[in-house]
Protein backbone atom coordinates (compact mmCIF):
# COMPACT_ATOMS: atom_id res chain seq x y z
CA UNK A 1 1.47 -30.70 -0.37
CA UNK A 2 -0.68 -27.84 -1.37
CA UNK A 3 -0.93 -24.22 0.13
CA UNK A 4 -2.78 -21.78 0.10
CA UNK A 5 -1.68 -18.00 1.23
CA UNK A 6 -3.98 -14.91 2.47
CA UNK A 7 -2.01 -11.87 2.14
CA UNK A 8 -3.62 -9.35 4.59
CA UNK A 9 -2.68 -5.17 4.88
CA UNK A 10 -0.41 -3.36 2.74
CA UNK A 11 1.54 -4.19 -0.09
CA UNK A 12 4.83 -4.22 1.66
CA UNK A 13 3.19 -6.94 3.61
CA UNK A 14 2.02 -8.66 0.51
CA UNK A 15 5.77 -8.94 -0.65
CA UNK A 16 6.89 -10.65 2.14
CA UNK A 17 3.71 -12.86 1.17
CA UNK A 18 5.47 -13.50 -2.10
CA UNK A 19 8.47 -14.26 -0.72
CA UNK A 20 7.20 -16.81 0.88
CA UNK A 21 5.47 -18.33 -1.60
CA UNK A 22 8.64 -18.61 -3.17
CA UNK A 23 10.04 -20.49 -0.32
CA UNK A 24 7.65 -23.03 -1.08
CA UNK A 25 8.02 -23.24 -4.94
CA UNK A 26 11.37 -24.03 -4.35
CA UNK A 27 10.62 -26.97 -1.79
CA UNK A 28 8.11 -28.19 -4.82
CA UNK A 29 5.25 -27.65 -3.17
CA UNK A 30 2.04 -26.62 -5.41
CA UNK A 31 0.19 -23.07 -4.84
CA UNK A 32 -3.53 -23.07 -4.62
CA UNK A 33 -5.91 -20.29 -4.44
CA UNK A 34 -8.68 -21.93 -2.69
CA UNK A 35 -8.46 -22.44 0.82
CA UNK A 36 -10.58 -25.82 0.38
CA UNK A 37 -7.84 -27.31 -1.18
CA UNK A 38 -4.59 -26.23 1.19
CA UNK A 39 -3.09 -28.71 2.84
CA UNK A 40 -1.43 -25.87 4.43
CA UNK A 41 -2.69 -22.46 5.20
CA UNK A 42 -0.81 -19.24 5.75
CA UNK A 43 -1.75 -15.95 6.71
CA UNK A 44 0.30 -13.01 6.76
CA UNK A 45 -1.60 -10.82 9.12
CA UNK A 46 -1.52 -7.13 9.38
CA UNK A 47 -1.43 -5.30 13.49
CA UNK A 48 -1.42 -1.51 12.40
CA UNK A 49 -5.08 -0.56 13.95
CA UNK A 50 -8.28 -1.62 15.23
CA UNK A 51 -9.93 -2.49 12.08
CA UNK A 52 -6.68 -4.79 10.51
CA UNK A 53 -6.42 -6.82 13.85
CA UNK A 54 -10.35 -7.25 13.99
CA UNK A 55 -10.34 -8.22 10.12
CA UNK A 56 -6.82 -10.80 10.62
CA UNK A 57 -8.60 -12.62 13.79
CA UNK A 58 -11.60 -13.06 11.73
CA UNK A 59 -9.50 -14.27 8.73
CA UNK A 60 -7.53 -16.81 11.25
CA UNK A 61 -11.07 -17.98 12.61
CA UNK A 62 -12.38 -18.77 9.14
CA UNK A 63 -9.49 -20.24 8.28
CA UNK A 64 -9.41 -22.28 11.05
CA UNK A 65 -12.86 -24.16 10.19
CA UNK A 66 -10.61 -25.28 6.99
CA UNK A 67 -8.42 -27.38 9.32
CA UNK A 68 -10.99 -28.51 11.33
CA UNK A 69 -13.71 -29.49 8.97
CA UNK A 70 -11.65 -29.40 5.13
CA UNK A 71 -8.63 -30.65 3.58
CA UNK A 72 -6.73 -28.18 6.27
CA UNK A 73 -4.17 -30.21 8.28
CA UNK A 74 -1.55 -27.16 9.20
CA UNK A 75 -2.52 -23.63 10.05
CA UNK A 76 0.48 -20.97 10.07
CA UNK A 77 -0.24 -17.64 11.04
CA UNK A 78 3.17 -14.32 10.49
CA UNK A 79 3.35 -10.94 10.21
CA UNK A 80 2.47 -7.85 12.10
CA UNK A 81 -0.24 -9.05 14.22
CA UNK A 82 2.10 -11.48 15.23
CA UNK A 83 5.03 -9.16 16.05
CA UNK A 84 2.76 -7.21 18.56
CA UNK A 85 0.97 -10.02 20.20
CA UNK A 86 2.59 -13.66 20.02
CA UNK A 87 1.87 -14.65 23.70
CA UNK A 88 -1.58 -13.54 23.53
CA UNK A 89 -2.57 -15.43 20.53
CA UNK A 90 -0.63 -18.83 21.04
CA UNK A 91 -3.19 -18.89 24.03
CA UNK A 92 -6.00 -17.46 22.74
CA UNK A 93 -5.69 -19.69 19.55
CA UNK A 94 -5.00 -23.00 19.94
CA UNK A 95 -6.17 -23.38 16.59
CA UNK A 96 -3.13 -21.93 15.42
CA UNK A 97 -0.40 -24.61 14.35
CA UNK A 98 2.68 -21.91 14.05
CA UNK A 99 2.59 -18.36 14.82
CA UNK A 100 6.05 -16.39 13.26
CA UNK A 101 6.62 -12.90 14.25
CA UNK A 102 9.04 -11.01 11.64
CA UNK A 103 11.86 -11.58 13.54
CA UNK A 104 11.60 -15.15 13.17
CA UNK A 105 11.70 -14.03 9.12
CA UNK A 106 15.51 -15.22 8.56
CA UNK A 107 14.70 -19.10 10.57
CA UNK A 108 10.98 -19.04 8.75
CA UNK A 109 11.52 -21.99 6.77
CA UNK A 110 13.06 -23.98 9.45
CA UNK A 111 10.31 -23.45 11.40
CA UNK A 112 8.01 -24.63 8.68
CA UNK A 113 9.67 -27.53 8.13
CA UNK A 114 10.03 -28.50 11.44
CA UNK A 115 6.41 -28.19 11.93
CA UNK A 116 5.26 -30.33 8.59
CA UNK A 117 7.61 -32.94 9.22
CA UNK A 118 10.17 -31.86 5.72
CA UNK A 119 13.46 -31.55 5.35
CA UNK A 120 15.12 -28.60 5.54
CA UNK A 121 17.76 -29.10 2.68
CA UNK A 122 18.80 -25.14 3.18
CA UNK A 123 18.25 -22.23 5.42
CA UNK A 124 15.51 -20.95 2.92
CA UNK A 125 14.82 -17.25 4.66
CA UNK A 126 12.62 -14.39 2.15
CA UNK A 127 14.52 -13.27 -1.01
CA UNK A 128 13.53 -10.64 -2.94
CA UNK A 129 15.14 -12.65 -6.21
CA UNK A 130 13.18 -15.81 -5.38
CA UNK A 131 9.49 -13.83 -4.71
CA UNK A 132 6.78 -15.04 -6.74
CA UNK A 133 4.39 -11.52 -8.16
CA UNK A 134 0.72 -12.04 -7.16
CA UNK A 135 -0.16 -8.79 -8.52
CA UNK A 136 -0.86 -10.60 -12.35
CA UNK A 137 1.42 -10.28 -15.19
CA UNK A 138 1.74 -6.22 -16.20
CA UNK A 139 1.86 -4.89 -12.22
CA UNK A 140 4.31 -5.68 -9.55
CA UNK A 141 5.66 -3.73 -6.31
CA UNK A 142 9.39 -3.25 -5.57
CA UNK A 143 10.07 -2.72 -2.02
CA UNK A 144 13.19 -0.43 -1.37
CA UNK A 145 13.14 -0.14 2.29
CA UNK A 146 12.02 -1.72 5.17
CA UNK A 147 10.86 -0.21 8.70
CA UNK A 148 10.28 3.42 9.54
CA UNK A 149 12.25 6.00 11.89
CA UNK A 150 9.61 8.58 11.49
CA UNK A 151 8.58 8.19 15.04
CA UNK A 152 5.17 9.33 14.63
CA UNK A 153 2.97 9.17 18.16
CA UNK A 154 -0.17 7.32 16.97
CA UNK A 155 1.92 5.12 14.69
CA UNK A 156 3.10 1.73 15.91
CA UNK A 157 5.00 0.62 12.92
CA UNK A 158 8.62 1.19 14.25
CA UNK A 159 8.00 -0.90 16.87
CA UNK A 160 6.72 -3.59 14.36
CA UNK A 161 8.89 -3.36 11.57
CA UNK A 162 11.93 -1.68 13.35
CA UNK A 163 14.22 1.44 12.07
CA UNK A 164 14.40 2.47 8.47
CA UNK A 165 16.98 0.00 6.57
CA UNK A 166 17.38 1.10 2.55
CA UNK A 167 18.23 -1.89 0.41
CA UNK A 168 21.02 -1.07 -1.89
CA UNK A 169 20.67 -0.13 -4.92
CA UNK A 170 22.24 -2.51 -6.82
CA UNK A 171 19.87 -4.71 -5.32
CA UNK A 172 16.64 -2.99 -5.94
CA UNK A 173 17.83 -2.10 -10.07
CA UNK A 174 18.25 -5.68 -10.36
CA UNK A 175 14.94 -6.94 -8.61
CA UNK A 176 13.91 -4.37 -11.20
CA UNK A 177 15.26 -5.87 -14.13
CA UNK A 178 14.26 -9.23 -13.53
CA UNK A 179 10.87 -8.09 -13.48
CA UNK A 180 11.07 -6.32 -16.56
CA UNK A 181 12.28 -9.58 -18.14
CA UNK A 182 9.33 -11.11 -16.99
CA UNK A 183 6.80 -8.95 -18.84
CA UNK A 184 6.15 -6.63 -16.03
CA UNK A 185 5.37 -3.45 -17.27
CA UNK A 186 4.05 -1.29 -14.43
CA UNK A 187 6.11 -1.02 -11.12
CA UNK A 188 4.83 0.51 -7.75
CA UNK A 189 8.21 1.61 -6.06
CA UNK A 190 7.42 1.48 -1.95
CA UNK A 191 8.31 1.68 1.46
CA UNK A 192 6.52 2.96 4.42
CA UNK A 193 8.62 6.60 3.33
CA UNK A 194 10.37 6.09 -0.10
CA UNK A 195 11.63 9.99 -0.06
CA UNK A 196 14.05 8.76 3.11
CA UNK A 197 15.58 6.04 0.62
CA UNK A 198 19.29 6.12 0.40
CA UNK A 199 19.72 8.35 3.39
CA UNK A 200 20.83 5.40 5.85
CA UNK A 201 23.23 4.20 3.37
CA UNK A 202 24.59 6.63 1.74
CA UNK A 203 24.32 9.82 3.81
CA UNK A 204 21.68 11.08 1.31
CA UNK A 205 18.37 10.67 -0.24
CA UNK A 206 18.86 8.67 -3.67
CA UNK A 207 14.58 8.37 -4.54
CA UNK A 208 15.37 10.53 -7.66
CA UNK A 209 18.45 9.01 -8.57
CA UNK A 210 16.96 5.43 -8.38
CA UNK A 211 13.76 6.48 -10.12
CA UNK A 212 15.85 7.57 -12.92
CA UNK A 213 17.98 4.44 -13.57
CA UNK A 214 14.55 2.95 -13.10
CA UNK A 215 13.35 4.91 -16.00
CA UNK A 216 16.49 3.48 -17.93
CA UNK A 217 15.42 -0.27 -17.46
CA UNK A 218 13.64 -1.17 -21.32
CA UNK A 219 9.89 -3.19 -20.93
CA UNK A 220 8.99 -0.46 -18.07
CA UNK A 221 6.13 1.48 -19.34
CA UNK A 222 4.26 3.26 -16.08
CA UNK A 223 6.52 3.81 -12.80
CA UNK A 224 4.89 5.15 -9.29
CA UNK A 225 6.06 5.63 -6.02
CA UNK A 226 4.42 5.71 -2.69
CA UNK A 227 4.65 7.10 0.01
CA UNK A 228 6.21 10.66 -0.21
CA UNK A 229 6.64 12.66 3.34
CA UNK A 230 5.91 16.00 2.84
CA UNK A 231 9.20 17.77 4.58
CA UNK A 232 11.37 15.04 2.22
CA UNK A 233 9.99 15.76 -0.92
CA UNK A 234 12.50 17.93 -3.17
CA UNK A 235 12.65 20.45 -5.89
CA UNK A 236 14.93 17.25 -7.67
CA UNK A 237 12.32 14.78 -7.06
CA UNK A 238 9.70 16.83 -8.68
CA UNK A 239 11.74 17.53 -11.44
CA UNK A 240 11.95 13.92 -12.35
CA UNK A 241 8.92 13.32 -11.63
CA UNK A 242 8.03 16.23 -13.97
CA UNK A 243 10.72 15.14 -16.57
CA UNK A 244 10.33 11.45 -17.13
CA UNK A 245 7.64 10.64 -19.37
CA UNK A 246 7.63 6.91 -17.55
CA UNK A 247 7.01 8.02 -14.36
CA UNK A 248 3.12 8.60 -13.35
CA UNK A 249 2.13 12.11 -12.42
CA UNK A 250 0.82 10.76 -9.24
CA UNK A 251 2.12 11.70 -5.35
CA UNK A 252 0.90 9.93 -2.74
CA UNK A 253 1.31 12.13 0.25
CA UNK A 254 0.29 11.33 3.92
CA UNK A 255 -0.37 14.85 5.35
CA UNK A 256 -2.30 13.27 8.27
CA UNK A 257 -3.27 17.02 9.03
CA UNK A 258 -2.66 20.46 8.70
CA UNK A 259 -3.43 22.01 12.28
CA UNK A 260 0.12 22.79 13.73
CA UNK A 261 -0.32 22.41 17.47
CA UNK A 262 -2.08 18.62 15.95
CA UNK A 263 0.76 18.21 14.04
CA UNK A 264 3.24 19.10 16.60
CA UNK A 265 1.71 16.49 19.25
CA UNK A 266 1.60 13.63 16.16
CA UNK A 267 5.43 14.97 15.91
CA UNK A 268 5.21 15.36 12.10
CA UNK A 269 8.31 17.31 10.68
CA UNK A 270 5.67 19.65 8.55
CA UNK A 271 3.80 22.60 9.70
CA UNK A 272 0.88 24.04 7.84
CA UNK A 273 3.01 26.52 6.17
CA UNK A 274 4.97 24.31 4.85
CA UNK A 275 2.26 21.84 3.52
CA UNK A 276 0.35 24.00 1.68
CA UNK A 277 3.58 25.79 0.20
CA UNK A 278 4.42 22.15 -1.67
CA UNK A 279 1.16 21.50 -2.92
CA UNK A 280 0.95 24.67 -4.46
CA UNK A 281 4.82 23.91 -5.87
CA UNK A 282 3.61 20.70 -6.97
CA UNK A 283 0.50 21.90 -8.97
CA UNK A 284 2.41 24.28 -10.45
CA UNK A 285 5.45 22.26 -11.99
CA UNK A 286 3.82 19.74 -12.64
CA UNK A 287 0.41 20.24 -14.57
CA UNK A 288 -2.17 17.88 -14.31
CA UNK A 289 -1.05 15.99 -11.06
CA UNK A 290 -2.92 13.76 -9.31
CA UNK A 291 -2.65 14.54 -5.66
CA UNK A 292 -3.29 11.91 -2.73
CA UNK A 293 -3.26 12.17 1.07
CA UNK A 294 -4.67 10.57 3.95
CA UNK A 295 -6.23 12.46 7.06
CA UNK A 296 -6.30 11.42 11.16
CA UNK A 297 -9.58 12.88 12.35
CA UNK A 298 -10.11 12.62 16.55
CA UNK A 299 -6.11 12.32 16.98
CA UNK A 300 -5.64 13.12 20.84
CA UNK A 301 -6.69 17.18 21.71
CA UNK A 302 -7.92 17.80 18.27
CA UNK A 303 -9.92 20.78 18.96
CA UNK A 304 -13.15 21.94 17.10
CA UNK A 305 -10.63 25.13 15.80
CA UNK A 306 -8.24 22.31 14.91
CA UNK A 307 -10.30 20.55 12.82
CA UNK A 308 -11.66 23.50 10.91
CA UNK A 309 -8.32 24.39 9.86
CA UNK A 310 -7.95 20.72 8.36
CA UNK A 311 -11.26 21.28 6.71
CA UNK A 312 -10.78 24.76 5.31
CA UNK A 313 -7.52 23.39 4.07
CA UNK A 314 -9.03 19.91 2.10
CA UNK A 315 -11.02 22.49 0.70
CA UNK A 316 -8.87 24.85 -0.56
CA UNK A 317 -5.83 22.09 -1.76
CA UNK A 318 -8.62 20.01 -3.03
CA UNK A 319 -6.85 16.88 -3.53
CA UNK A 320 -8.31 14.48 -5.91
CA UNK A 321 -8.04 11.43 -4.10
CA UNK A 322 -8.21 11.80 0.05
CA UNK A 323 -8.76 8.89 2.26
CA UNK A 324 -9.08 9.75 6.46
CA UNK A 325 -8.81 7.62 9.13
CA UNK A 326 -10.56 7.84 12.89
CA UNK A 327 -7.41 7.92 15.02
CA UNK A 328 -7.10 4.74 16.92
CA UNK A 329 -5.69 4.19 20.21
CA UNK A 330 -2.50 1.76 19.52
CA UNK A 331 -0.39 0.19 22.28
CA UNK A 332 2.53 1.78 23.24
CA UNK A 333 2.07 4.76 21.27
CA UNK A 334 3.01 7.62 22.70
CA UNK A 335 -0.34 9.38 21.77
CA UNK A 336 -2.25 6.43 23.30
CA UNK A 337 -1.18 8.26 26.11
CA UNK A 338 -2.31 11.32 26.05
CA UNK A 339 -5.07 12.24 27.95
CA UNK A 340 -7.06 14.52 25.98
CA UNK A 341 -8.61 11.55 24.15
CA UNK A 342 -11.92 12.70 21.65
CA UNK A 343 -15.08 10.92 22.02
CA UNK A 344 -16.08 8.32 19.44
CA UNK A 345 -19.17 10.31 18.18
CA UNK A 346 -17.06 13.23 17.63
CA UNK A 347 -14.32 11.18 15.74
CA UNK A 348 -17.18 10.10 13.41
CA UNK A 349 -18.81 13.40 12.97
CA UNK A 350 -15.43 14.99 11.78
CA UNK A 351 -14.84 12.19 10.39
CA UNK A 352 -18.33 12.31 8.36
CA UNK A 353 -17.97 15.59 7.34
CA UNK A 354 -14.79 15.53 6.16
CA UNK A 355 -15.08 12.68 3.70
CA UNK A 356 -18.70 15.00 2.32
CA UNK A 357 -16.42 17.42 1.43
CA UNK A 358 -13.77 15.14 -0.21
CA UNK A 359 -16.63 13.83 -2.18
CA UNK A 360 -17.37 16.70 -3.53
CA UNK A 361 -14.10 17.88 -4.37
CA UNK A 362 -13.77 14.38 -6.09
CA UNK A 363 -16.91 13.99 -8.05
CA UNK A 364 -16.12 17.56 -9.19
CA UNK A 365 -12.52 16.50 -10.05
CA UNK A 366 -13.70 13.56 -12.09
CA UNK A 367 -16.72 15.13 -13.84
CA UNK A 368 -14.05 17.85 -15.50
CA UNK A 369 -12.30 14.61 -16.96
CA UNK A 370 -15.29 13.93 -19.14
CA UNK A 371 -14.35 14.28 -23.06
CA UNK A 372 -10.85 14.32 -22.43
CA UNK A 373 -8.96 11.05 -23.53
CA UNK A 374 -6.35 9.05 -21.48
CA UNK A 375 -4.40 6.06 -22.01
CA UNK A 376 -5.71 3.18 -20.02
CA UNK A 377 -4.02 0.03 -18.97
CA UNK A 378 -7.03 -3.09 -19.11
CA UNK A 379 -6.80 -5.66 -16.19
CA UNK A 380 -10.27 -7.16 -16.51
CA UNK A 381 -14.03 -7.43 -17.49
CA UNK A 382 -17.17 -6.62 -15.23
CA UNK A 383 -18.83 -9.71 -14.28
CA UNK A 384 -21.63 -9.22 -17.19
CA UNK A 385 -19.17 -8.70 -20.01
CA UNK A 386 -20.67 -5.65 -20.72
CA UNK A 387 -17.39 -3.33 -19.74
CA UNK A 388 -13.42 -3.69 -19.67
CA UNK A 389 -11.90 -2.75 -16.75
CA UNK A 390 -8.93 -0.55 -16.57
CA UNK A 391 -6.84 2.03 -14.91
CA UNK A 392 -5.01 5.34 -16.06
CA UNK A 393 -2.26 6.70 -14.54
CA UNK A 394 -4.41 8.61 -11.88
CA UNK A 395 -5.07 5.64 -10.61
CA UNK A 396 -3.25 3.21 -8.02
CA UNK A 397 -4.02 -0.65 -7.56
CA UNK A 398 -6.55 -1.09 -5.03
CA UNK A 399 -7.10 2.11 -3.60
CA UNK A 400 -8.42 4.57 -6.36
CA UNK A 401 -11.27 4.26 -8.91
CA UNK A 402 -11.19 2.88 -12.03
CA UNK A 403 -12.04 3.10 -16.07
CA UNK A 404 -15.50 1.39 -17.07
CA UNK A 405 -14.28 0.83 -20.61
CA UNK A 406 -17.18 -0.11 -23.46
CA UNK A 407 -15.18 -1.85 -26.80
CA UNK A 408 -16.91 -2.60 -30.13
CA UNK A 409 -13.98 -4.68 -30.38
CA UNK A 410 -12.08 -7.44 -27.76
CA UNK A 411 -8.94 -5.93 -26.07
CA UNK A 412 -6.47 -7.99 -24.58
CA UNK A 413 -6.13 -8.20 -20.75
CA UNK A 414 -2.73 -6.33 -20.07
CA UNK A 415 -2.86 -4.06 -23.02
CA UNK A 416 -2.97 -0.65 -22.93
CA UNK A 417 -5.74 1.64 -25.30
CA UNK A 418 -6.64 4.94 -25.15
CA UNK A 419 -10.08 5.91 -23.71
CA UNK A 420 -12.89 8.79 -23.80
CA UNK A 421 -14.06 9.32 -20.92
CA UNK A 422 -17.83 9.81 -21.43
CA UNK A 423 -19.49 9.83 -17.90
CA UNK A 424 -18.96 9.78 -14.15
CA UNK A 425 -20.12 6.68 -11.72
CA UNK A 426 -19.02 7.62 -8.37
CA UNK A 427 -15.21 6.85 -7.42
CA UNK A 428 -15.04 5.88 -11.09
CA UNK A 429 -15.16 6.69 -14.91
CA UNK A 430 -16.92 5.65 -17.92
CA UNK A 431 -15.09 5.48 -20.95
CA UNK A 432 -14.97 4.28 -24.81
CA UNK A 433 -12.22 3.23 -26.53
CA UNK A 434 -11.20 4.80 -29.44
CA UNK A 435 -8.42 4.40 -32.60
């Protein structure tokens, strides 16, 4: 049989994706990439907010014309989406062969079988060990933890993924290694809060620890983390960070705001003070950073004064890569209950005119970059031929800009060169390569 995955959300998701597809190898099943040709189809759905629920019903209903009008004949829907809302899609979806929520995760293969009519020779649940990296052959993700006790109100992940479990280290430095063996060469170290790693376990945070064993591991050339919670990130931490020449000078940090009485009600463990002490810290010890956060604009009693703060802030800190979100209402969040909700059009105005300013701060950011050269790992062409594509360490898979790279001469996907960057296009850079 063939199958064919869609890995919807974040990358934490998309391991479990690979997992899977693992699962599958080993039952000698062949992976496709086009949907035409699945026998089977699986989607691994995000349920965090509005947007990923609207865009993984959507997926499922597209998908579901493959079964009834292609090759399709099994349609097998898990993950997050699935967690929050079983009932109400096994009626709402007939379409829908299998639905597995993530606590099903540890029978999933039974299940499968069961459904296709195989055998199921073993118990088959996700291993790490067994995962099969979608991400090409220079970048992979290694998951250390799993779940969240953060217990912030608009956020509905604890319910979905449950409390914060660290895997132990042993385990994650030999995940590691076997990646390295396999030519992987760039390794995104996450969790939904990678600075609370270890503390479950061992009674303490271990993120510097394990990115320094990391550094250790030969083949490794770039190694990032994400994400970083402001009130857990440590003098230690950024003096690895600083230190180890492997390690990206990159933080991804998700401030969410910088109001107190905001961040009070979103029961954040940082006030302002706080905040803005760190970046400063950070900027400081570590020169040329590259500094990344993410905003809520419209979160539950947000005032006008409350937002000004945020935006006098943005502008002061300015961060070189910010994303912002419109808060959304999420079942069973305790902010969903709150009756102070903001109106839509005021959500988008804030939101509007925060994301000006970011693009300002960012287009400033990158045009100061011009003439200076940087080391560039190349993933791909543009469509026309006419560039490389590739990524420095300022940038993150997926999320930030990238390198327009022009070569009198062919480079090898995978490879990386050193660039000049010679002009500005938006999000991203232009660059040549030189000797």
């Amino acid at each position: 049989m063939k199958v064919g995955f869609i890995s919807l959300g974040c990358s934490k998701n998309l391991i479990d994706t690979e997992m899977c597809i693992g699962i599958f190898k080993k039952e000698k099943m062949e992976i496709v990439n086009n949907p035409e040709e699945a026998d089977i189809i699986v989607i691994n759905t995000c349920g965090f907010i509005s947007s990923a629920k609207e865009e993984a019903i959507n997926t499922i209903l597209e998908m579901a014309d493959y079964k009834e009008n292609g090759n399709c004949k099994y349609l097998i829907v898990m993950g997050c989406l699935v967690k929050r809302y079983k009932k109400e899609l096994e009626k709402s979806l007939p379409e829908v062969d299998l639905f597995l929520s993530i606590d099903e995760y540890d029978n999933l293969w039974e299940k499968i079988a069961n459904l296709i009519g195989a055998e199921a020779k073993s118990k088959n649940t996700l291993d790490y060990m067994d995962r099969v990296v979608s991400t090409g052959n220079t970048t992979a993700y290694l998951k250390i933890a799993e779940g969240c006790d953060n217990r912030c109100t608009y956020c509905a992940i604890p319910a979905i993924r449950g409390p914060y479990i660290s895997r132990k280290f042993e385990d994650i430095i030999e995940e590691a290694k076997k990646l390295a063996n396999s030519g992987i060469k760039e390794i995104i170290v996450i969790a939904q809060d990678t600075t609370k790693y270890g503390i479950d376990l061992y009674g303490k945070p271990r993120l510097a620890e394990l990115l320094q064993e990391l550094c250790k591991i030969e083949g490794f050339k770039w190694i990032r983390f994400l994400y970083a919670y402001p009130e857990s990130i440590t003098d230690e931490l950024i003096k690895v960070v600083k230190e180890n020449e492997k390690i990206c000078k990159y933080f991804d940090i998700p401030l969410q705001h910088f109001s107190d009485s905001v961040l009070k009600r979103m029961n954040r463990k940082s006030d302002s003070k706080s905040i803005e002490n760190l970046i400063n810290k950070i900027r400081k010890e570590i020169p040329n950073v590259i500094l990344r956060t993410t905003m809520i604009v419209g979160f539950p009693g947000e005032t006008e004064e409350d937002f000004i703060e945020l935006y006098e802030f943005v502008n002061r800190a300015k961060f070189e890569k910010l994303g912002a979100f419109k808060y959304s209402k999420e079942d069973g969040t305790p902010a969903s209950r709150i009756k102070e909700q903001i109106h839509p059009k005021t959500k988008q105005a804030r939101y509007n005119k925060l994301m000006e300013l970011e693009n300002k701060i960012a287009t400033i950011k990158l045009e100061e970059k011009i003439g200076n050269i940087y080391e560039a790992l190349i993933e791909g062409k543009t469509e026309d031929g006419e560039y490389y594509i590739g990524r420095s360490y300022m940038d993150i898979p997926d999320e930030d800009g990238v390198i327009f790279v022009k070569s009198k001469e062919n480079i090898e996907i995978g490879n990386w060169i050193n660039c000049r960057i010679t002009d500005v296009a938006q999000y991203d850079l232009i660059g040549e390569k030189i000797n």
